[in-house]
PDB file of N, CA and C in Angstrom:
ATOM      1  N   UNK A   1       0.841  -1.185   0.000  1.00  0.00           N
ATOM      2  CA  UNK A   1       0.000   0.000   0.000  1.00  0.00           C
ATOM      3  C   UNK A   1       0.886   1.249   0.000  1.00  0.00           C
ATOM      4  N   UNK A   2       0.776   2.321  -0.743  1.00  0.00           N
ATOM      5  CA  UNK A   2       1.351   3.407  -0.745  1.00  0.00           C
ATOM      6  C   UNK A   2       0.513   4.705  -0.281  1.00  0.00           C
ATOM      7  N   UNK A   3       1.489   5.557  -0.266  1.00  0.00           N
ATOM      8  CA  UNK A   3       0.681   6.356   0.877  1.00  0.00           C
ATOM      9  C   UNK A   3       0.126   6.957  -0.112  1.00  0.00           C
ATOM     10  N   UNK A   4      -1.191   7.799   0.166  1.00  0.00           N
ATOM     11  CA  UNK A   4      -2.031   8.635  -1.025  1.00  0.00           C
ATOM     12  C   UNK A   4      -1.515  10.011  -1.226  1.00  0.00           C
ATOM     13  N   UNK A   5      -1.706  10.804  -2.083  1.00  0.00           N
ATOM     14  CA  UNK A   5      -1.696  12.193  -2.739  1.00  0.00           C
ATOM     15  C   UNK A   5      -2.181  13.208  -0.981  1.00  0.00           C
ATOM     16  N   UNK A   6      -3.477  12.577  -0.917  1.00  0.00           N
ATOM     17  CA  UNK A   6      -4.034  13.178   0.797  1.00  0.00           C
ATOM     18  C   UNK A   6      -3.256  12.885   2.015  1.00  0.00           C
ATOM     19  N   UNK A   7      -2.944  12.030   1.859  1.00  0.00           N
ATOM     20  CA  UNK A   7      -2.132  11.779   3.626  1.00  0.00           C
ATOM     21  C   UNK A   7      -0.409  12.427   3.336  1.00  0.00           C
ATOM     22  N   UNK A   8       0.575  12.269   1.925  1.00  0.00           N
ATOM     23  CA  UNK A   8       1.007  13.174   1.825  1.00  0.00           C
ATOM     24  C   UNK A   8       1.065  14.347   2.266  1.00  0.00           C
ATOM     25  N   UNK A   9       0.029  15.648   1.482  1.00  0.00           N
ATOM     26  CA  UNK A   9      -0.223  16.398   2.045  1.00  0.00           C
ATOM     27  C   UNK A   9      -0.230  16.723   3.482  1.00  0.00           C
ATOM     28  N   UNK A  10      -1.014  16.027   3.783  1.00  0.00           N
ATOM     29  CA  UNK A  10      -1.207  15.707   5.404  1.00  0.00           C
ATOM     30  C   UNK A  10      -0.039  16.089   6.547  1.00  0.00           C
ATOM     31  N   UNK A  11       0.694  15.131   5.843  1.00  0.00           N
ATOM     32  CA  UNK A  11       2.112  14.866   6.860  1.00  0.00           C
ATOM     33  C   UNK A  11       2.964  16.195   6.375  1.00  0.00           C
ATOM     34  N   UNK A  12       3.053  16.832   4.919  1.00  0.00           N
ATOM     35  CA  UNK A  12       3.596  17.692   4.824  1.00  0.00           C
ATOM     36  C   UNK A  12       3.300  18.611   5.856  1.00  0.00           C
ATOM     37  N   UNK A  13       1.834  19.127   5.660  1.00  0.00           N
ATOM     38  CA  UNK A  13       1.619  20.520   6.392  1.00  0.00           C
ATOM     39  C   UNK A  13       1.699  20.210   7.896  1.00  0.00           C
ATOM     40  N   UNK A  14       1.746  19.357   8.699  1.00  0.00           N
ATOM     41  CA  UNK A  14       1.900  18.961   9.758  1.00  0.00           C
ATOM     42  C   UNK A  14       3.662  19.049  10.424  1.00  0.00           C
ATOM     43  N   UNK A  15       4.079  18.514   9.446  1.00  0.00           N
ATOM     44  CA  UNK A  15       5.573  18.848   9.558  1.00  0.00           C
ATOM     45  C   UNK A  15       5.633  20.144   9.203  1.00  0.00           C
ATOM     46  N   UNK A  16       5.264  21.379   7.943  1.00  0.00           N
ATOM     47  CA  UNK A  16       5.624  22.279   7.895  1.00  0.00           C
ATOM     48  C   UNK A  16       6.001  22.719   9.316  1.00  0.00           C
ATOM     49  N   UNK A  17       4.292  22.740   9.508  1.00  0.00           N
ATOM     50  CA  UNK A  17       4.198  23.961  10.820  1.00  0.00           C
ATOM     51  C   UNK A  17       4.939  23.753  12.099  1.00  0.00           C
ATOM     52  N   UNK A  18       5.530  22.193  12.424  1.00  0.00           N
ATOM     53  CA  UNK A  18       6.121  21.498  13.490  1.00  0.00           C
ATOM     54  C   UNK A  18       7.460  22.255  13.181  1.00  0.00           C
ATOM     55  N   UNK A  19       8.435  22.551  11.843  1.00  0.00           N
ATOM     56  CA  UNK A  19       9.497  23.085  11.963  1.00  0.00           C
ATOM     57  C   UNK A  19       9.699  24.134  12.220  1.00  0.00           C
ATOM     58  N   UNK A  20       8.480  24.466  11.377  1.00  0.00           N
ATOM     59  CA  UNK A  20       8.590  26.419  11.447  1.00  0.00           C
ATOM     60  C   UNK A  20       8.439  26.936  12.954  1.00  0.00           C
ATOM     61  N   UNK A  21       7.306  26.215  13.845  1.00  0.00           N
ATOM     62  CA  UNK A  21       7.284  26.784  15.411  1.00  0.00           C
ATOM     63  C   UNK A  21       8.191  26.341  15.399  1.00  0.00           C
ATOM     64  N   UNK A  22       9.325  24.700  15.989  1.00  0.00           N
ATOM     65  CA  UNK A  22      10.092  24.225  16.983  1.00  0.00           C
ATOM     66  C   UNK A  22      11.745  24.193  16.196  1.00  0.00           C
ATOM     67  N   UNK A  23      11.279  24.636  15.312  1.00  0.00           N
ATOM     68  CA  UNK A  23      12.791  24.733  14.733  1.00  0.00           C
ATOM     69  C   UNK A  23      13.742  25.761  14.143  1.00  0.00           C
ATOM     70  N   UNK A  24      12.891  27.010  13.755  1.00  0.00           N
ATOM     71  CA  UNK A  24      12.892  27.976  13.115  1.00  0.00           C
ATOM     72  C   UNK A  24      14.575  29.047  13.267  1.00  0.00           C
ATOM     73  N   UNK A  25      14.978  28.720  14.431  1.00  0.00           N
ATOM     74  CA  UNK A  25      16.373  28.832  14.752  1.00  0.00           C
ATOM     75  C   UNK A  25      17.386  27.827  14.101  1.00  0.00           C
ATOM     76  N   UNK A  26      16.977  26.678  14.459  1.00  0.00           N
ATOM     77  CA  UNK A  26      17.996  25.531  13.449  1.00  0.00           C
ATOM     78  C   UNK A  26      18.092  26.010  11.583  1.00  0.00           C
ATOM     79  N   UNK A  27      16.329  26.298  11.698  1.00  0.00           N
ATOM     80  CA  UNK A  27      16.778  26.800  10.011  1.00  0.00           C
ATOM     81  C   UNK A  27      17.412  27.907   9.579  1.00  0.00           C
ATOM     82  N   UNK A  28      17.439  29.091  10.346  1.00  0.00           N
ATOM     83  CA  UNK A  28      18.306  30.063  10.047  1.00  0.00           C
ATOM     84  C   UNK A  28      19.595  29.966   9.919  1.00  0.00           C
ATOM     85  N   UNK A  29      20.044  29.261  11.163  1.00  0.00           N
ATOM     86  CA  UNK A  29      21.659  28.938  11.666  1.00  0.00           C
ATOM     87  C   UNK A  29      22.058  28.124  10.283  1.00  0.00           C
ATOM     88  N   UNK A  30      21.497  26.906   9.610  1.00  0.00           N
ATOM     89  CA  UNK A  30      21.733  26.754   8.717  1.00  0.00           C
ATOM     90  C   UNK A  30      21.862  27.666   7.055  1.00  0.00           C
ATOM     91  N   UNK A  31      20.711  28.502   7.392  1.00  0.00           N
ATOM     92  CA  UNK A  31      21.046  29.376   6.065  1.00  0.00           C
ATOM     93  C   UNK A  31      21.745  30.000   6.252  1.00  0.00           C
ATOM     94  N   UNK A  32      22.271  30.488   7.369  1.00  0.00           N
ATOM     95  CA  UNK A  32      23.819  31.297   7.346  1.00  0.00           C
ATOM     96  C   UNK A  32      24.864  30.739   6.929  1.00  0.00           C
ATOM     97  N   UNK A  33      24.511  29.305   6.940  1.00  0.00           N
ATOM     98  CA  UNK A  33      26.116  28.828   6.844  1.00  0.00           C
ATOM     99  C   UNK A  33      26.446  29.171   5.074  1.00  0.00           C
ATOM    100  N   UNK A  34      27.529  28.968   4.457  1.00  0.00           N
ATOM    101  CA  UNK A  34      28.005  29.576   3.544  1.00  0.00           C
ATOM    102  C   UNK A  34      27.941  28.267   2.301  1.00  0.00           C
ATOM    103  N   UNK A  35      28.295  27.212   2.573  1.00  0.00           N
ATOM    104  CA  UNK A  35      28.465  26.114   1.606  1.00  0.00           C
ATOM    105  C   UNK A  35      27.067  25.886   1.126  1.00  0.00           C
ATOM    106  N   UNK A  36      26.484  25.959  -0.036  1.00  0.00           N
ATOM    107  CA  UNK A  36      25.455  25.976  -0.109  1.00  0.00           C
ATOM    108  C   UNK A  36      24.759  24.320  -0.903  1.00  0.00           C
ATOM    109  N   UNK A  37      25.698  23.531  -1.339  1.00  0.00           N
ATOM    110  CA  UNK A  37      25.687  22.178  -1.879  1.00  0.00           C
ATOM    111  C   UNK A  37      25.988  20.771  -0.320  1.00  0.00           C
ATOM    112  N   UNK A  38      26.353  21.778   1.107  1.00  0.00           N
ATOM    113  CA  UNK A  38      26.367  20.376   1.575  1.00  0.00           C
ATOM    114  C   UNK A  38      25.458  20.166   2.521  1.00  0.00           C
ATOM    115  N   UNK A  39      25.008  18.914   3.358  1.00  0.00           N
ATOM    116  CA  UNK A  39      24.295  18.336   3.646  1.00  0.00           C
ATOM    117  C   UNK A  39      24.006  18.501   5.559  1.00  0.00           C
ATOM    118  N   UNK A  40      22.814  19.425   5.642  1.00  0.00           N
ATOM    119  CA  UNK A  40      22.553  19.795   6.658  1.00  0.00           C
ATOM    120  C   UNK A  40      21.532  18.981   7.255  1.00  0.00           C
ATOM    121  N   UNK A  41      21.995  18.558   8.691  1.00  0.00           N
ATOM    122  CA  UNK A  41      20.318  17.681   9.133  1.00  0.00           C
ATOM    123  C   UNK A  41      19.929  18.561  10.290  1.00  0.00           C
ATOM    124  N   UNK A  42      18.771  18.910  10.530  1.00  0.00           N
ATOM    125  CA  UNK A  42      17.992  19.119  11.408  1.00  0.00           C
ATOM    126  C   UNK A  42      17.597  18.037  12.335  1.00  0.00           C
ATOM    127  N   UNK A  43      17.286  18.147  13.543  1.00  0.00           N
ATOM    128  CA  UNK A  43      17.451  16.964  14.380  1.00  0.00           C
ATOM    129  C   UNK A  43      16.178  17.263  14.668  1.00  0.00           C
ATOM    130  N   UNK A  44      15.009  15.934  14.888  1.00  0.00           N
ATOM    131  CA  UNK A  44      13.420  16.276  15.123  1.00  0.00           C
ATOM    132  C   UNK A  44      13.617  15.241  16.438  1.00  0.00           C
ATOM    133  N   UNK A  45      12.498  15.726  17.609  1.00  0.00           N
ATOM    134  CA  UNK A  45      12.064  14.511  18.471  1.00  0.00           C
ATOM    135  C   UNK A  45      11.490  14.085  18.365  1.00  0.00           C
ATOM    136  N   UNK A  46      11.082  12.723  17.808  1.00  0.00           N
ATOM    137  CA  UNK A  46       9.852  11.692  18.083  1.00  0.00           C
ATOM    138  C   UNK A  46       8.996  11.948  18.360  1.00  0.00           C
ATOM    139  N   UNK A  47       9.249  12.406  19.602  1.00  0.00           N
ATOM    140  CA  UNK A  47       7.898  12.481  21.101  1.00  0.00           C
ATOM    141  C   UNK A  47       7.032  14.022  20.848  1.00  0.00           C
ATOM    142  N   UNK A  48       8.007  15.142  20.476  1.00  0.00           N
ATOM    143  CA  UNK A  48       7.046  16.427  20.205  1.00  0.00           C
ATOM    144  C   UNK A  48       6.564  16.537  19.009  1.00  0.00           C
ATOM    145  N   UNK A  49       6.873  15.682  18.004  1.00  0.00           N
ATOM    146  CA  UNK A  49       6.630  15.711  16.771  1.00  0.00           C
ATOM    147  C   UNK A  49       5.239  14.806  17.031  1.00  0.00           C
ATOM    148  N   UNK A  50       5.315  13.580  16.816  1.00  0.00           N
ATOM    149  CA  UNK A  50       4.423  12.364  17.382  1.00  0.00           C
ATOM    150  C   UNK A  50       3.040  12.961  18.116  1.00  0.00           C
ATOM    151  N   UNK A  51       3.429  14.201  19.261  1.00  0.00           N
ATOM    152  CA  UNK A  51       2.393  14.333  20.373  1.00  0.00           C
ATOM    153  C   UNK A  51       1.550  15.461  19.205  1.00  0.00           C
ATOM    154  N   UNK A  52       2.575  16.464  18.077  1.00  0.00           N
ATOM    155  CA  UNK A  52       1.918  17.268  17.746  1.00  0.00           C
ATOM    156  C   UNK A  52       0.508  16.634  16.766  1.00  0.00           C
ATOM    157  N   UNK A  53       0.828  15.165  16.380  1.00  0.00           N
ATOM    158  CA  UNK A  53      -0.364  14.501  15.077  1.00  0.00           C
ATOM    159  C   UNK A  53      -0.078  13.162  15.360  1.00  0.00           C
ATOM    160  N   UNK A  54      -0.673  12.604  15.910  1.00  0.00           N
ATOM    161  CA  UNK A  54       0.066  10.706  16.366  1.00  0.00           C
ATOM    162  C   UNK A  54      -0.618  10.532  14.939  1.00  0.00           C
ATOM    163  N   UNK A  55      -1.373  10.475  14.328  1.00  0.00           N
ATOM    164  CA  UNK A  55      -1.469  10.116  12.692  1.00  0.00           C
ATOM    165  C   UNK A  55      -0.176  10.213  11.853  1.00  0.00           C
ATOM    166  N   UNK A  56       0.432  11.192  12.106  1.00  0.00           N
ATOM    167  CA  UNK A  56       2.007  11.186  11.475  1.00  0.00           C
ATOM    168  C   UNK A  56       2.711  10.338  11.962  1.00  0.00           C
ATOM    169  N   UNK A  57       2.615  10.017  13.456  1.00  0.00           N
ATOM    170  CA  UNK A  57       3.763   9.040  13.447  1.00  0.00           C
ATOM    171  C   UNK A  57       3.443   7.361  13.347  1.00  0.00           C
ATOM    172  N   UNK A  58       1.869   7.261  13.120  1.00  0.00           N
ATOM    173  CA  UNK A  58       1.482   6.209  12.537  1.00  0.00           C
ATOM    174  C   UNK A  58       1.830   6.449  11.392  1.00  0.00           C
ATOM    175  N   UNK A  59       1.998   6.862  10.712  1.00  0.00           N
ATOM    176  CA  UNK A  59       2.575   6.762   8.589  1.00  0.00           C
ATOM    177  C   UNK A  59       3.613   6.546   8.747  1.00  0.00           C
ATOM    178  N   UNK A  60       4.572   7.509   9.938  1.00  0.00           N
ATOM    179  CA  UNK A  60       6.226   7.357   9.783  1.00  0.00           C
ATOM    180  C   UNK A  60       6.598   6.174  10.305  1.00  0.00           C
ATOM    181  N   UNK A  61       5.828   5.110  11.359  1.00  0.00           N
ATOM    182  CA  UNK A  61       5.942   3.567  11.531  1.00  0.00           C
ATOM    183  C   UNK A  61       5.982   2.713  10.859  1.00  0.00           C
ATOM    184  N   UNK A  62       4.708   3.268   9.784  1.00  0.00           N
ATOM    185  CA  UNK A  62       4.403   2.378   8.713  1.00  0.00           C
ATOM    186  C   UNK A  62       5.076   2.163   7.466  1.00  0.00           C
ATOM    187  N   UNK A  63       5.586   3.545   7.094  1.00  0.00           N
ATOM    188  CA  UNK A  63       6.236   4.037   6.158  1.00  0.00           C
ATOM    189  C   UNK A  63       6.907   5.054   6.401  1.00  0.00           C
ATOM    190  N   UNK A  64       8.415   4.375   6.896  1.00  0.00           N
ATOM    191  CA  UNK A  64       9.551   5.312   7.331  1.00  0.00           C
ATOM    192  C   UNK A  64      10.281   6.021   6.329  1.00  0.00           C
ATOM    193  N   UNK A  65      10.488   5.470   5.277  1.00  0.00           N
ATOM    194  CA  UNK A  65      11.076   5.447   3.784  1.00  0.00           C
ATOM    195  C   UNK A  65      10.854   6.732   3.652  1.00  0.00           C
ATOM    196  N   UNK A  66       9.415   6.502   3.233  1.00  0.00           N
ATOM    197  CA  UNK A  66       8.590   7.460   2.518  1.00  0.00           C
ATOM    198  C   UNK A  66       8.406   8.565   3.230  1.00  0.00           C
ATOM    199  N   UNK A  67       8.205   8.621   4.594  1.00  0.00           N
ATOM    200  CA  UNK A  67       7.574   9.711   5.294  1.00  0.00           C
ATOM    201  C   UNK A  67       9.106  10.589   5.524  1.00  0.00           C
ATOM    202  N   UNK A  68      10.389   9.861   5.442  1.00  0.00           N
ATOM    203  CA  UNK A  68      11.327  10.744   5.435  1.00  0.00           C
ATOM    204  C   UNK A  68      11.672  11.212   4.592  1.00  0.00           C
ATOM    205  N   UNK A  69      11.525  11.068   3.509  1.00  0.00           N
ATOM    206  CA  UNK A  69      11.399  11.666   1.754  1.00  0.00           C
ATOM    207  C   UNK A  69      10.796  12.985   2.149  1.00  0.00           C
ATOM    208  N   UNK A  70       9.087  12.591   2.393  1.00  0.00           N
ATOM    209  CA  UNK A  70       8.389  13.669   2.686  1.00  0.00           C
ATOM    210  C   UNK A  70       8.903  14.692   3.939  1.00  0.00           C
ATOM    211  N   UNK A  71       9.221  14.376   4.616  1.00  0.00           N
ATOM    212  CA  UNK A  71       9.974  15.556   5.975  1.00  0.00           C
ATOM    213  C   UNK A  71      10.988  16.141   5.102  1.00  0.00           C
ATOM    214  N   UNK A  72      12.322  15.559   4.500  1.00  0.00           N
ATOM    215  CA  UNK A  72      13.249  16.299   3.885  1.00  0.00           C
ATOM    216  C   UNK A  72      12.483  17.594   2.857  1.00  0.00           C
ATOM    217  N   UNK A  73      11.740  16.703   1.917  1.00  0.00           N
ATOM    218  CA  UNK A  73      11.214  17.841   0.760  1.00  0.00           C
ATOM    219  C   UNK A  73      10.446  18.777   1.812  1.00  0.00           C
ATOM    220  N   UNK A  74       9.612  18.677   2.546  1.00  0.00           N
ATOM    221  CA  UNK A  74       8.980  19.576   3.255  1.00  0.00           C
ATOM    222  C   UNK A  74       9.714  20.378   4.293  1.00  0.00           C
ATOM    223  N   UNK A  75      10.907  19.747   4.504  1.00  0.00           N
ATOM    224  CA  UNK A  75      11.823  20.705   5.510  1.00  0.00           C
ATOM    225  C   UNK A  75      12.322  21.680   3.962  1.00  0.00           C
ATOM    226  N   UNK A  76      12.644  21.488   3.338  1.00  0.00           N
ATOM    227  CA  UNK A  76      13.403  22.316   2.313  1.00  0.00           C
ATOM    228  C   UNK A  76      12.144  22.899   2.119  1.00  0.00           C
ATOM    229  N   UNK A  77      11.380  23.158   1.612  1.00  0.00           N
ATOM    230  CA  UNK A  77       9.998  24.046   1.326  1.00  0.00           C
ATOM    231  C   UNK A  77       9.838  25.088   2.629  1.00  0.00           C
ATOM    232  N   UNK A  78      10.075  24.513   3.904  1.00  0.00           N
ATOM    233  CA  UNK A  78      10.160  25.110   5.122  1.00  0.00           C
ATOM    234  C   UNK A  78      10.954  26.538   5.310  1.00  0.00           C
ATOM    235  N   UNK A  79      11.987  26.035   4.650  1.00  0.00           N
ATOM    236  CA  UNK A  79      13.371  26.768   4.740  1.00  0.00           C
ATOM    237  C   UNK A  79      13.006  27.605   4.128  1.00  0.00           C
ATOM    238  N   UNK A  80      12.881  28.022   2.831  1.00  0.00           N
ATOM    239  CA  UNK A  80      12.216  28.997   1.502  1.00  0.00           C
ATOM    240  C   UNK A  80      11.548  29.921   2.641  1.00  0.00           C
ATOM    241  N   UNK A  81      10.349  29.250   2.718  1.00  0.00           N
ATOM    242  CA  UNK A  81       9.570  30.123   3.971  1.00  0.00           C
ATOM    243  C   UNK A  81       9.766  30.644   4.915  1.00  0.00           C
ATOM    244  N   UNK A  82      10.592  30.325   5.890  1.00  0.00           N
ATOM    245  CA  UNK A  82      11.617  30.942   7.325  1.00  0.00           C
ATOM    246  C   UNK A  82      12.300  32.404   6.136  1.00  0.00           C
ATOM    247  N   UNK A  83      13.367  31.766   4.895  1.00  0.00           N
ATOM    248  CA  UNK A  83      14.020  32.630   4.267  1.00  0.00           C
ATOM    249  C   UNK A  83      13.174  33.814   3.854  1.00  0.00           C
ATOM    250  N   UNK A  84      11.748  33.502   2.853  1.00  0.00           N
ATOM    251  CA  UNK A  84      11.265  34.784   2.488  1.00  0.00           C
ATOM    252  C   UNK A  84      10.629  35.434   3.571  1.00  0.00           C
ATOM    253  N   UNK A  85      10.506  35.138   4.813  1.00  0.00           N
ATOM    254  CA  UNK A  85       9.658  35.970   6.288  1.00  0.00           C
ATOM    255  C   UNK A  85      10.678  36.516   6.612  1.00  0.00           C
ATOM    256  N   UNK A  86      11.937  36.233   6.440  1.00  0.00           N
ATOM    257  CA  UNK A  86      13.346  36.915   7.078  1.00  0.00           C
ATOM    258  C   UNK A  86      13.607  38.518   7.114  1.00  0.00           C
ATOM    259  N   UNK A  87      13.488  39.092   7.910  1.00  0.00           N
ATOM    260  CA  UNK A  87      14.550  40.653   7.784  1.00  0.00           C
ATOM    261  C   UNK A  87      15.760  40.583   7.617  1.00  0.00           C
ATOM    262  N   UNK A  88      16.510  38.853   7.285  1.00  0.00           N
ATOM    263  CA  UNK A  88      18.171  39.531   7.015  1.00  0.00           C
ATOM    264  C   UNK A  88      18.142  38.587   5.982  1.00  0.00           C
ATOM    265  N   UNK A  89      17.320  38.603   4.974  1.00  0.00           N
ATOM    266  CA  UNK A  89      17.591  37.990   3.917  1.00  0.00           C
ATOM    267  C   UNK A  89      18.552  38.038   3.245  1.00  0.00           C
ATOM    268  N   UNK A  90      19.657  38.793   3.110  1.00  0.00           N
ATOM    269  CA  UNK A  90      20.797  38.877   2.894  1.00  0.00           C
ATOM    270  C   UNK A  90      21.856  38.435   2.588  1.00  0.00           C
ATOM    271  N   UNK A  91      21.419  38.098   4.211  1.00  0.00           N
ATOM    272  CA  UNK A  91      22.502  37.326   4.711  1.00  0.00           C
ATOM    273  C   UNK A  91      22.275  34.836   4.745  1.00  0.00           C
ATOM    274  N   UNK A  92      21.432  35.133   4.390  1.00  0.00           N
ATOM    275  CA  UNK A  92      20.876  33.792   3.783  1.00  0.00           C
ATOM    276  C   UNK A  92      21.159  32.869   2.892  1.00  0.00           C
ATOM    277  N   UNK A  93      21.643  31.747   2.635  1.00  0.00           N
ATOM    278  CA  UNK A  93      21.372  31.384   1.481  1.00  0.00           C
ATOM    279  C   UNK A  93      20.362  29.953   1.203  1.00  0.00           C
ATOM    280  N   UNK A  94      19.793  29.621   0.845  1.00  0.00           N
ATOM    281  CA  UNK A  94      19.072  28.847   0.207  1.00  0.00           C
ATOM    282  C   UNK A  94      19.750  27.212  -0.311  1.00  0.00           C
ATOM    283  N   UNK A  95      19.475  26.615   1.039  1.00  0.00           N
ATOM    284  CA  UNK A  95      20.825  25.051   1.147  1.00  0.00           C
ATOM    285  C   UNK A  95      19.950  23.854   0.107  1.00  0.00           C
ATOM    286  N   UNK A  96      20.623  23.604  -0.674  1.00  0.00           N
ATOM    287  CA  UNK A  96      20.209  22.275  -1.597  1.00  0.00           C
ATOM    288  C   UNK A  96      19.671  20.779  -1.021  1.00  0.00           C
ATOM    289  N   UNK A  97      20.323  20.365   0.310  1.00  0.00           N
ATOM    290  CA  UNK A  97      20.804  19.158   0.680  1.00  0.00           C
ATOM    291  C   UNK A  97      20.142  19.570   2.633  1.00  0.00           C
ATOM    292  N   UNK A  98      19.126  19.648   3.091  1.00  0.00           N
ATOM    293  CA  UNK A  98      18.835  19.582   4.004  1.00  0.00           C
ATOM    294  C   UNK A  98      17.944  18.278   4.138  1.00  0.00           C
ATOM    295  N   UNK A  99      18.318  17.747   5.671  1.00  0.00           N
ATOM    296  CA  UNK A  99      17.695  16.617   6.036  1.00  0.00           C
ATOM    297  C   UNK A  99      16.888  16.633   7.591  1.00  0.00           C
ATOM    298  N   UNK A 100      15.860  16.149   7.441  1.00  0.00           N
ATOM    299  CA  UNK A 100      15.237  15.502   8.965  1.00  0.00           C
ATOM    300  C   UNK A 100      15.787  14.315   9.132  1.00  0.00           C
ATOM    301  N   UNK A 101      16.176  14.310  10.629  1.00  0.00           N
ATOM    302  CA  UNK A 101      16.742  13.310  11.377  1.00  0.00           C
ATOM    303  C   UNK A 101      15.700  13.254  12.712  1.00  0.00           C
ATOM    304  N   UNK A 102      14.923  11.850  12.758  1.00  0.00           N
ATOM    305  CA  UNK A 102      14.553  11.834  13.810  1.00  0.00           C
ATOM    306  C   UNK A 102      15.060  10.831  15.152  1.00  0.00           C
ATOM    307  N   UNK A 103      14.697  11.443  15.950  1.00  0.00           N
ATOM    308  CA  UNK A 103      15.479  10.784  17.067  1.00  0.00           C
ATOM    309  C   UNK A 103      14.686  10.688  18.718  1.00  0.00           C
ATOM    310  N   UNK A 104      14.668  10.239  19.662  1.00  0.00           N
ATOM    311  CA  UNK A 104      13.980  10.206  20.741  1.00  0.00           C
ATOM    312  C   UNK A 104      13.242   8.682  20.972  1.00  0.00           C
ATOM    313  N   UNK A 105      12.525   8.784  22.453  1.00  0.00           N
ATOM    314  CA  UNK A 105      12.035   7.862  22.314  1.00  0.00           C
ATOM    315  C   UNK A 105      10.708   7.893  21.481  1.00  0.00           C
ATOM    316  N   UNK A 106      10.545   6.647  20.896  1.00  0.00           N
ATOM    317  CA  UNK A 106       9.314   6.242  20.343  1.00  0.00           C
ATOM    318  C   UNK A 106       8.181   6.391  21.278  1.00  0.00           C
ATOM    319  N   UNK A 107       6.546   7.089  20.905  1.00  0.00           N
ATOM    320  CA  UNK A 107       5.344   6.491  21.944  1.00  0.00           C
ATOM    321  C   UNK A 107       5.241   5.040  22.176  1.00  0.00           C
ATOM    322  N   UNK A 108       4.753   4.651  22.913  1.00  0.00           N
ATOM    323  CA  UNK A 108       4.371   3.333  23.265  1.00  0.00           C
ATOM    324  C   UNK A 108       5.769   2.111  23.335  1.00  0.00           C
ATOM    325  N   UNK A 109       6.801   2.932  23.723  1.00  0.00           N
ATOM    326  CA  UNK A 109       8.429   1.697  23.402  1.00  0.00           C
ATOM    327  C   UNK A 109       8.526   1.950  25.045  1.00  0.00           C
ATOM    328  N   UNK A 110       9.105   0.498  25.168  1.00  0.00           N
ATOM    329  CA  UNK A 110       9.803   0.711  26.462  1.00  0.00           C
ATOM    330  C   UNK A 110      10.784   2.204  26.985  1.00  0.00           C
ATOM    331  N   UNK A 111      10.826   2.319  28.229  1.00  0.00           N
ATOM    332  CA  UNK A 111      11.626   3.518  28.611  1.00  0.00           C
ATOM    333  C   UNK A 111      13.346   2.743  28.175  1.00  0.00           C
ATOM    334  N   UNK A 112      13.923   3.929  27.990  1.00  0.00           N
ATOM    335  CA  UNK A 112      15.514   3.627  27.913  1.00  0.00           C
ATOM    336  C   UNK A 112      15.549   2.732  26.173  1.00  0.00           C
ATOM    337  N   UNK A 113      14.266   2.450  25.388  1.00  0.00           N
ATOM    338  CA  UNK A 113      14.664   2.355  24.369  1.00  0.00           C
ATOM    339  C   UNK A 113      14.629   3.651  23.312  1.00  0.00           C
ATOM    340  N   UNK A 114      16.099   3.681  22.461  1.00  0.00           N
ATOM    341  CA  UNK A 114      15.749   5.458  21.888  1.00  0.00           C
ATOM    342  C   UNK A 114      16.287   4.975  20.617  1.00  0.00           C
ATOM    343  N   UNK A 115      15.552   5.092  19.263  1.00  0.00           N
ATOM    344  CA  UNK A 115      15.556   5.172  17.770  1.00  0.00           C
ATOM    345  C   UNK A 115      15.829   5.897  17.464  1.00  0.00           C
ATOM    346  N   UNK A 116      17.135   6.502  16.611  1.00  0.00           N
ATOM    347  CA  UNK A 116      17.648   7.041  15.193  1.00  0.00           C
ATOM    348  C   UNK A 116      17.687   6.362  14.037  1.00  0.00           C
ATOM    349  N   UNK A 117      16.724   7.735  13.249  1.00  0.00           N
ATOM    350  CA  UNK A 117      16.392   6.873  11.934  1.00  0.00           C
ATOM    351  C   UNK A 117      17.110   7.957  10.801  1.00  0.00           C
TER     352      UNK A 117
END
């Protein structure tokens, strides 16, 4: 089963808005940096991500592959957006190669077990 055109969406705008509130510093710090071809990850938690739509992190269980495809392209779409709201646009540049990395404990996993994916 593949995920649909709708739940796509879904998980996009859910992640948008999860980076733009809880991350919105990580994305700047990255557009400052100067190399604009290498490979930046953003680090997500499980648990605040998960608590913000447990429907997302049922897709990202189900379909880890895919749903991290979708976080990367949607973190880069993210970025654009942090960049054009910016007052130091300037000083910005616009990174090719950004990644979500998630990490924390899983809902429902034993305590002291912690997944990087």
């Amino acid at each position: 089963m593949l995920i649909s055109p709708e739940q796509v969406a879904l998980i996009g705008q859910v992640f948008e808005a999860y980076v733009t509130e809880h991350h919105r510093s990580d994305i700047l710090q990255i557009l400052q940096e100067p190399d604009e071809d290498a490979h930046y990850p953003v680090v997500i938690n499980a648990m605040t991500l998960f608590e913000a739509n447990m429907e997302v992190g049922d897709y990202f269980n189900a379909y880890p592959s895919e749903v991290i495809n979708i976080f990367d392209n949607t973190l880069h779409r993210a970025a654009k957006t942090v960049l054009e709201n910016s007052t130091q646009q300037r000083w910005y540049k616009v990174k090719h190669y950004l990644h979500a990395r998630i990490t924390g404990q899983w809902p429902n996993t034993p305590p002291g077990c912690v997944r990087a994916v």
